[in-house]
N, C-alpha and C. Protein backbone atom coordinates (compact mmCIF):
# COMPACT_ATOMS: atom_id res chain seq x y z
N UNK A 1 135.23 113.98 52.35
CA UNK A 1 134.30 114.01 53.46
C UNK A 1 133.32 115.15 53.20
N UNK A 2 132.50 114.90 53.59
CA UNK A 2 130.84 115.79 53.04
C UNK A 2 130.18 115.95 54.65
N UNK A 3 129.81 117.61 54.42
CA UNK A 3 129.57 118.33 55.43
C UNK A 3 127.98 119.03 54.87
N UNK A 4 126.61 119.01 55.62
CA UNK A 4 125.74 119.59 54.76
C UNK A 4 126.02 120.83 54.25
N UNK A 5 126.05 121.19 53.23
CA UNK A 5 126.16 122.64 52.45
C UNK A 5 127.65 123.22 52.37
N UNK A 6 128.76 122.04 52.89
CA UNK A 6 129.96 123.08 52.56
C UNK A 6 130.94 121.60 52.44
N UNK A 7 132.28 121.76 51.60
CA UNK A 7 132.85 120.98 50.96
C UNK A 7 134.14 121.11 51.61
N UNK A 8 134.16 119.91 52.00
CA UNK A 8 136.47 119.67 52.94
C UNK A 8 137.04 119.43 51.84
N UNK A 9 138.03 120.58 52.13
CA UNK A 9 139.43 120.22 51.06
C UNK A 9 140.66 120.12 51.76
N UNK A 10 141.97 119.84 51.14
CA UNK A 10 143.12 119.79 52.09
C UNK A 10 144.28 120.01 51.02
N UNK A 11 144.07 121.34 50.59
CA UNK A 11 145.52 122.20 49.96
C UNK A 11 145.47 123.20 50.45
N UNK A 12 146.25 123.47 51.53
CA UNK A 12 146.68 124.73 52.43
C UNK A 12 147.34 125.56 52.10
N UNK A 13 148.77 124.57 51.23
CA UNK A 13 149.21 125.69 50.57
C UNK A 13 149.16 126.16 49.43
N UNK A 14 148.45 126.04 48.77
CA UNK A 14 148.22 126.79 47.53
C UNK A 14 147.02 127.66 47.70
N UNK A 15 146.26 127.21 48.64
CA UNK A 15 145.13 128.76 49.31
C UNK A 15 145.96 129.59 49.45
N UNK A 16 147.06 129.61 50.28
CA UNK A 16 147.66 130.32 51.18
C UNK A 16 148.66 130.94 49.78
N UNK A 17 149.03 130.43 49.25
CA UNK A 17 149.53 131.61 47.69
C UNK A 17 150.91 131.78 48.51
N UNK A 18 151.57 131.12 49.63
CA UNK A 18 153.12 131.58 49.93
C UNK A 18 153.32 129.88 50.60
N UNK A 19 154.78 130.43 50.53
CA UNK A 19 155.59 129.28 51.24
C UNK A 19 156.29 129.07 52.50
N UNK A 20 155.72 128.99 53.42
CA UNK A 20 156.28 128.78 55.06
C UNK A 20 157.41 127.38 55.61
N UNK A 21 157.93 127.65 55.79
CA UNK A 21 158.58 125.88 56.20
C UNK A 21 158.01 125.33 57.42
N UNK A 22 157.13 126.01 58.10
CA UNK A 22 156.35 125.20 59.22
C UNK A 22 155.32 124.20 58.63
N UNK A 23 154.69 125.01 56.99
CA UNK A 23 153.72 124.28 56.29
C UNK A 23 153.95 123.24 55.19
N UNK A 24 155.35 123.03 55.07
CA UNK A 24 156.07 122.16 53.76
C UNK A 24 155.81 120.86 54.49
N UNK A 25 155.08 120.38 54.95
CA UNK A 25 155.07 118.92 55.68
C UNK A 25 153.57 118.33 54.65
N UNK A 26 154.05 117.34 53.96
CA UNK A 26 152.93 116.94 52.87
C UNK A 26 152.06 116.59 54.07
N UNK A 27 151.99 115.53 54.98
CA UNK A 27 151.36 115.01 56.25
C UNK A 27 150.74 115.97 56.66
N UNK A 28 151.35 116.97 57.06
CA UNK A 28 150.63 117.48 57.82
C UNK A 28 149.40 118.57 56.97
N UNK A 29 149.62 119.00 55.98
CA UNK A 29 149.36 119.81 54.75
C UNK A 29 147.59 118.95 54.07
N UNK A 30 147.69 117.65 54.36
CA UNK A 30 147.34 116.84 53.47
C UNK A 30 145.58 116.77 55.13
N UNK A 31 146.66 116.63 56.29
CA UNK A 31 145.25 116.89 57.18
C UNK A 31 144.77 118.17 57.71
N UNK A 32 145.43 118.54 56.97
CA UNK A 32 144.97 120.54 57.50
C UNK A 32 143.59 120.52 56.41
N UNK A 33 142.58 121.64 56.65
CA UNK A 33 141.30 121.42 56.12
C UNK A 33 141.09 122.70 55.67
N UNK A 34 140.47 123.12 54.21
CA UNK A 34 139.56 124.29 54.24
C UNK A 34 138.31 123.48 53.68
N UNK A 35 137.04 125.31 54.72
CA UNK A 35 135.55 124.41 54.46
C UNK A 35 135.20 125.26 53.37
N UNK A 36 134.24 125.37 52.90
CA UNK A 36 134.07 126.09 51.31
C UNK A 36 132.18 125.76 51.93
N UNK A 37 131.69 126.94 51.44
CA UNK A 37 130.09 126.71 51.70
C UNK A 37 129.92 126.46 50.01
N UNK A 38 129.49 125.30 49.47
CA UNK A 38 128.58 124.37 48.55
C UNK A 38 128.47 125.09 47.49
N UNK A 39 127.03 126.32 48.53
CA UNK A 39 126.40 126.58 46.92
C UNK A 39 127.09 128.19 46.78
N UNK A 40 127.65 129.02 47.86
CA UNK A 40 128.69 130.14 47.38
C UNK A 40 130.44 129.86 47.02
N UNK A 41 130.59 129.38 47.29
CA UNK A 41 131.80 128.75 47.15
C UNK A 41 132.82 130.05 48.10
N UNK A 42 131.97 130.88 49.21
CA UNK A 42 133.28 131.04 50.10
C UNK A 42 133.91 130.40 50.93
N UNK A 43 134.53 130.79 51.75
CA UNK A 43 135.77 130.11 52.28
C UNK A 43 134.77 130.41 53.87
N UNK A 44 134.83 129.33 54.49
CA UNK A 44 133.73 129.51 56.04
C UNK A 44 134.83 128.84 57.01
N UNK A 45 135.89 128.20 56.77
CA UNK A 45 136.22 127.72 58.02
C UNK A 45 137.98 126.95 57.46
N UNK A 46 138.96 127.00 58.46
CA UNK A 46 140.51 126.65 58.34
C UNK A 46 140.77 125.87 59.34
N UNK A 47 141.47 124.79 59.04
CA UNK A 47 142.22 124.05 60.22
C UNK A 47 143.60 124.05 59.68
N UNK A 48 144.93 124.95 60.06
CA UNK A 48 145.93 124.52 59.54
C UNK A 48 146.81 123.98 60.47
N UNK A 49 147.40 123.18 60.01
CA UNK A 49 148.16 122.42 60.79
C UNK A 49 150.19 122.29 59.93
N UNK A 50 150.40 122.33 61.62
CA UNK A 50 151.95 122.76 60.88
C UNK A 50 152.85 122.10 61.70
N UNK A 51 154.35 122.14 61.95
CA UNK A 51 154.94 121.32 62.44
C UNK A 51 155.81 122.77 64.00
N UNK A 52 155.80 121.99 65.03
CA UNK A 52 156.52 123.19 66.10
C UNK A 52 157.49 122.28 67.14
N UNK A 53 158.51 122.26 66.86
CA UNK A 53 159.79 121.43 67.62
C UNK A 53 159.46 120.30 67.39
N UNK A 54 159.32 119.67 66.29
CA UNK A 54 159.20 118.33 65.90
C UNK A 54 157.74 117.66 66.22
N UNK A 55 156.86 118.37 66.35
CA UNK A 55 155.21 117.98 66.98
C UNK A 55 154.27 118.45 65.89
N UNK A 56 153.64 117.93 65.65
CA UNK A 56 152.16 118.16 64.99
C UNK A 56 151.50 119.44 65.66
N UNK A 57 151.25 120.70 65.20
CA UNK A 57 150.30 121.59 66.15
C UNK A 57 149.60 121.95 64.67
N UNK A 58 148.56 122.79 65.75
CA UNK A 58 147.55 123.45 65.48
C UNK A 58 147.82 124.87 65.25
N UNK A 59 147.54 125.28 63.91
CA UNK A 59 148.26 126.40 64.04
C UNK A 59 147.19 127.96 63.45
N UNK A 60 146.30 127.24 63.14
CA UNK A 60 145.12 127.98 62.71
C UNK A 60 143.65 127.69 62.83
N UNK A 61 142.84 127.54 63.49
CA UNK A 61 141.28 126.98 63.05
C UNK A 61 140.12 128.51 63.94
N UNK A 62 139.68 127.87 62.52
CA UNK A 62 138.86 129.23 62.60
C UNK A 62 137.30 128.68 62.11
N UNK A 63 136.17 129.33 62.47
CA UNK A 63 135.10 128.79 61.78
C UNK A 63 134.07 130.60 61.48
N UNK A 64 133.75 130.91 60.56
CA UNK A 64 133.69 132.47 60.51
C UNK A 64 132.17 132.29 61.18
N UNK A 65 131.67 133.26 61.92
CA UNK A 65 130.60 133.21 62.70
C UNK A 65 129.01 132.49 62.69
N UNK A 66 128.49 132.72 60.86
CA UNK A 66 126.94 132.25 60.61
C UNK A 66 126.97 130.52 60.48
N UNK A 67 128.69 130.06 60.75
CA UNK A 67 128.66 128.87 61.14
C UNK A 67 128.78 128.00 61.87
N UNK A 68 129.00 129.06 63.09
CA UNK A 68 129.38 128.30 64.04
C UNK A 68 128.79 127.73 64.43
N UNK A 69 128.54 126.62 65.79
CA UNK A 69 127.69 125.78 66.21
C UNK A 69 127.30 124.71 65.53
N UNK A 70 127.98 124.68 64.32
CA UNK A 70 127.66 122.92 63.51
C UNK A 70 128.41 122.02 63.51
N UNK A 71 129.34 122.19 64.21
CA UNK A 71 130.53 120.40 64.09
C UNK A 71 131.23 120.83 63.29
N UNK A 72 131.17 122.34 62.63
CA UNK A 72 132.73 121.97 61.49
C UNK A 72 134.20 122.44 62.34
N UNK A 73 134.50 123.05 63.47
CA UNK A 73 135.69 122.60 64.15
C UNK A 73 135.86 121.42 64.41
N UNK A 74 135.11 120.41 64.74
CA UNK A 74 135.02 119.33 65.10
C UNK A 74 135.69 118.28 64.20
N UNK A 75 134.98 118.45 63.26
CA UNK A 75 134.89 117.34 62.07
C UNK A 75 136.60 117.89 61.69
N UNK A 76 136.67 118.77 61.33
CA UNK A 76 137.96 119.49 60.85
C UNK A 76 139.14 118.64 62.08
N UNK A 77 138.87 119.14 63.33
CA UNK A 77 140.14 118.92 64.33
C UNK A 77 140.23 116.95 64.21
N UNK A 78 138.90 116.07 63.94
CA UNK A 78 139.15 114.88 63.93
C UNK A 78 139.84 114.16 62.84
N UNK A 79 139.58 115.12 61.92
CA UNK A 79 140.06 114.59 60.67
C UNK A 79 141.66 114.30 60.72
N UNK A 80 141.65 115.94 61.11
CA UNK A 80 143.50 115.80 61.33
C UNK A 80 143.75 114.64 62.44
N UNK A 81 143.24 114.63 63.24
CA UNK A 81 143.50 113.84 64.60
C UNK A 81 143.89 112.43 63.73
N UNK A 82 142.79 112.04 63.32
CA UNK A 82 142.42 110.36 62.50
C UNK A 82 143.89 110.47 61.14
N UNK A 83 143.87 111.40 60.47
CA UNK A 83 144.88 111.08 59.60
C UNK A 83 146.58 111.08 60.08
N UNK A 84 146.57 111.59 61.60
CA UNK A 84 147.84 111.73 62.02
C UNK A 84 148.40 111.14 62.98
N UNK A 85 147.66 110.09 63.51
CA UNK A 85 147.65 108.92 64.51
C UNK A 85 148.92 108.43 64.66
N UNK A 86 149.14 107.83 63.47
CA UNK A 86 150.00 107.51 63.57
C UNK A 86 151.33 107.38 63.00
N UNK A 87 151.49 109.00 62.62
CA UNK A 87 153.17 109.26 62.40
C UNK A 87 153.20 110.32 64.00
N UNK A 88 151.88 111.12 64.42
CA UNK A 88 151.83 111.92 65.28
C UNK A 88 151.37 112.12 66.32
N UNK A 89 151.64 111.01 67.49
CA UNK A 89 150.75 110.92 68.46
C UNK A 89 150.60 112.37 69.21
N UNK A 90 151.01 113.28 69.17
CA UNK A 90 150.71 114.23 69.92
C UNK A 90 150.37 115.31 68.85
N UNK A 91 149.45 116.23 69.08
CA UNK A 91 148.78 117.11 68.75
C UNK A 91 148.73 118.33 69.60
N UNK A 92 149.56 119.55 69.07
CA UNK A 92 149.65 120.69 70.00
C UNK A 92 149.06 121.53 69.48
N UNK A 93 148.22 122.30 70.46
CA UNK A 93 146.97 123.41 69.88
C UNK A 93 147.13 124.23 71.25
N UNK A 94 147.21 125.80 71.05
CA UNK A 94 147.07 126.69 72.13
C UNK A 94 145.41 127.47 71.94
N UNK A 95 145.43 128.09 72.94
CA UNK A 95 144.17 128.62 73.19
C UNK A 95 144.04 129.49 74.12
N UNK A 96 143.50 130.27 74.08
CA UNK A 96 143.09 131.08 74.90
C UNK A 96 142.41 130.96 76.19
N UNK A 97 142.05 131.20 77.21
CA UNK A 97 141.66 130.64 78.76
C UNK A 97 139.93 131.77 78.48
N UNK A 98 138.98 130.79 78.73
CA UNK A 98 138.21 131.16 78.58
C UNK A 98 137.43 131.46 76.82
N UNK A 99 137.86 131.26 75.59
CA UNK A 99 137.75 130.80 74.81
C UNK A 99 136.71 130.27 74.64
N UNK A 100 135.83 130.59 73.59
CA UNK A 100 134.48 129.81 73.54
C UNK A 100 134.71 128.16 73.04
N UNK A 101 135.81 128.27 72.12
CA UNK A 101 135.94 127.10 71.49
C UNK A 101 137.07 125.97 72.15
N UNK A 102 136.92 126.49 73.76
CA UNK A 102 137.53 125.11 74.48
C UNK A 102 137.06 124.01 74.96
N UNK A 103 135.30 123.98 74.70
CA UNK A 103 135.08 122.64 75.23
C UNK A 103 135.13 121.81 73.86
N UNK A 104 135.00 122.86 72.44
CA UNK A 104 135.19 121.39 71.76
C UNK A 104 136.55 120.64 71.65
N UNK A 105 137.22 121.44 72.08
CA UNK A 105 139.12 120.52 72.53
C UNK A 105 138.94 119.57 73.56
N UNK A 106 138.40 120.13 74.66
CA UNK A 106 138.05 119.32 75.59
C UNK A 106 137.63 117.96 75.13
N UNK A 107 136.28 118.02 74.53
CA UNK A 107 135.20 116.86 74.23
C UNK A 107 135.93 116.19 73.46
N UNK A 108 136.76 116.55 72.77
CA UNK A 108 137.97 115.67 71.69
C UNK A 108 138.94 114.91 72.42
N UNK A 109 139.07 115.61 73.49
CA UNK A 109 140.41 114.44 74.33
C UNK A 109 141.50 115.10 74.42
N UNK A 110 141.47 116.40 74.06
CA UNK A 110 142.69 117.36 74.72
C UNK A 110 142.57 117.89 75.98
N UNK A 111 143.85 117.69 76.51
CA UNK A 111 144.00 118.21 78.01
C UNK A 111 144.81 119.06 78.26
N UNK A 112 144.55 120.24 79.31
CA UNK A 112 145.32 121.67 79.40
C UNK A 112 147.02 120.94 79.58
N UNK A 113 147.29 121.76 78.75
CA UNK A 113 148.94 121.71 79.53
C UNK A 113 149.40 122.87 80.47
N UNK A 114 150.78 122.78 80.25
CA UNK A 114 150.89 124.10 81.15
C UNK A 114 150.58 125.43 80.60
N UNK A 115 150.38 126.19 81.67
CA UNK A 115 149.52 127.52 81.37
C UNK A 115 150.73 128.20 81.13
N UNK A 116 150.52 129.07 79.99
CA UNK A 116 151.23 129.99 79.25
C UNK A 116 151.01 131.42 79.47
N UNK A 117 151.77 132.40 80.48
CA UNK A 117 151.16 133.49 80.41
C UNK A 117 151.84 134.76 79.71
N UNK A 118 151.11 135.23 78.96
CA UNK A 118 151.86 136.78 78.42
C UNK A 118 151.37 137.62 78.14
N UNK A 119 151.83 138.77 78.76
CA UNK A 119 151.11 139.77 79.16
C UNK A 119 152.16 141.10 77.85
N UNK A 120 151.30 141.75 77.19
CA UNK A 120 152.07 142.93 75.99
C UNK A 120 150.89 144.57 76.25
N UNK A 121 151.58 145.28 76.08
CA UNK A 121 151.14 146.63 76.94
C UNK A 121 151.65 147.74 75.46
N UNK A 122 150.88 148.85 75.53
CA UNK A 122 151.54 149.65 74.95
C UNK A 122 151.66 150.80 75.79
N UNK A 123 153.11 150.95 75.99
CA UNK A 123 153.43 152.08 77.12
C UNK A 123 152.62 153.96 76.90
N UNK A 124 152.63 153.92 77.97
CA UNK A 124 151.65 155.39 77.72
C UNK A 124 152.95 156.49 78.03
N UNK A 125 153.01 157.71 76.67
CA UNK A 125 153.61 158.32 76.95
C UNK A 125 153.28 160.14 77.69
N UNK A 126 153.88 161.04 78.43
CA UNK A 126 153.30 162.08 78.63
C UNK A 126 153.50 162.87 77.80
């Protein structure tokens, strides 16, 4: 799949140079995405996708800033979506509340689940 000026690939783990057992899922491995810009050949954008109590999630997507605003979360989150239909009807992705990048979940057809709250502090000492 061809993106103007940057190239989809789908070996996660051998970017990633280690071995996780959330990421040993060829399926899921195979629709996880890195974007690569064309003519530098850096690395601009990740969708990894991994396995969490027997579910398809979302476990990384990122798009680094001078790209944002072009469809490559998009294209990235459909891809996986379209290649995982159907061993994975459900697709779990967390997020942050308020998050810039929740209406493109939204516009995709994801719907809030339950709200997750956690709150981490670093105690002040005298």
């Amino acid at each position: 799949m061809w993106v103007p000026g940057v190239i989809l690939q789908a070996k996660m783990l051998k970017a990633m140079g280690h071995v996780e057992p959330n990421y040993t899922n060829e399926e899921l491995l195979t629709a996880s995405t890195l974007v690569y810009d064309k003519k530098s050949g850096q690395l601009i954008a990740n969708c990894l996708l991994g396995l969490q109590d027997d579910y398809a999630a979302v476990y990384s997507i990122g798009v680094i800033p001078a790209y944002r605003g072009k469809g490559i979360a998009t294209l990235m989150l459909k891809r996986g979506l379209n290649l995982l239909k159907d061993k994975y009807p459900i697709l779990r992705l967390y997020v942050m509340e308020g998050n810039d990048a929740e209406s493109v979940y939204l516009n995709l057809g994801f719907v809030p689940g339950v709200q997750e709250i956690q709150s981490m502090y670093i105690p002040m000492h005298d």
